[in-house]
Protein backbone atom coordinates (compact mmCIF):
# COMPACT_ATOMS: atom_id res chain seq x y z
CA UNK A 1 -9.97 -6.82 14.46
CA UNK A 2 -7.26 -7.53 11.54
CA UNK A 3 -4.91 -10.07 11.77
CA UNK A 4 -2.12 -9.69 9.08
CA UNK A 5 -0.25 -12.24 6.94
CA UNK A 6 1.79 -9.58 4.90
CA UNK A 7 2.78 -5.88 6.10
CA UNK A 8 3.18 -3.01 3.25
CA UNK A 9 5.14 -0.18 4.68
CA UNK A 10 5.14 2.86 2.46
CA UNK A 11 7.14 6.21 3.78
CA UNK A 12 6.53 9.47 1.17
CA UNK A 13 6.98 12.92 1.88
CA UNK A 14 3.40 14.07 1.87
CA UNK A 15 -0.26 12.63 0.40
CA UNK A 16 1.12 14.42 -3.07
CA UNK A 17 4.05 11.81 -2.89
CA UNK A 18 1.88 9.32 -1.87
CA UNK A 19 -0.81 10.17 -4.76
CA UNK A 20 1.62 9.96 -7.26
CA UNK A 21 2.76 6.74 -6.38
CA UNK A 22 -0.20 5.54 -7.36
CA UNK A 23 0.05 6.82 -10.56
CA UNK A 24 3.71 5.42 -11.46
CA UNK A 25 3.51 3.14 -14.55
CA UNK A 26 2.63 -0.30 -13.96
CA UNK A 27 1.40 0.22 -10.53
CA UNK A 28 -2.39 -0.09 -11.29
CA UNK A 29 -1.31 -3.93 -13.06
CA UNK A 30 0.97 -4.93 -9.95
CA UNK A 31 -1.71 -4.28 -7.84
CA UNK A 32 -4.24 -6.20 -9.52
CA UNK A 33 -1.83 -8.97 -10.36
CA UNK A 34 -1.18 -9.05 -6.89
CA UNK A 35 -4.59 -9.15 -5.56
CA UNK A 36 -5.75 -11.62 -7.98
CA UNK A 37 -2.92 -13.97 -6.67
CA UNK A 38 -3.76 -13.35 -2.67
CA UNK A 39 -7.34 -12.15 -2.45
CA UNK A 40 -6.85 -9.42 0.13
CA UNK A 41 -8.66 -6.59 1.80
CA UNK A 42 -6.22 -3.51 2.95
CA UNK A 43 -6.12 -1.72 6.45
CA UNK A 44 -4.65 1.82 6.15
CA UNK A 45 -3.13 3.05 9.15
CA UNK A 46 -1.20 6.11 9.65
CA UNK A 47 1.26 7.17 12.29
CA UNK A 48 4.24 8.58 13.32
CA UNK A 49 7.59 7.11 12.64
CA UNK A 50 8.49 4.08 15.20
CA UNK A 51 12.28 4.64 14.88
C-alpha cells in the first residue's frame, strides 16, 4: 500500500530520454537536497497516458 503526499509526473520520449534526465547538471544535488528536506521513499509506476 502507498499513500502519497506529493506526485512527480515525468513524460519523456523513451527510457534514453528518461536516462538522460538523470544525468542533466544539477539533478543528482536537487535530488538529494530534496530528499534530505522530506525523507521519502519513491514508487515508480508506469502506464499509459490518462488523457
Amino acid at each position: 500500500m502507498a499513500i502519497a503526499s506529493a506526485i512527480l509526473q515525468l513524460r519523456v520520449a523513451d527510457l534514453d530520454a528518461l536516462n538522460a534526465a538523470f544525468t542533466m547538471p544539477g539533478t543528482v544535488d536537487l535530488i538529494k537536497r530534496w530528499q534530505g528536506r522530506h525523507p521519502y521513499k519513491a514508487i515508480w509506476a508506469n502506464h499509459e497516458p490518462l488523457a
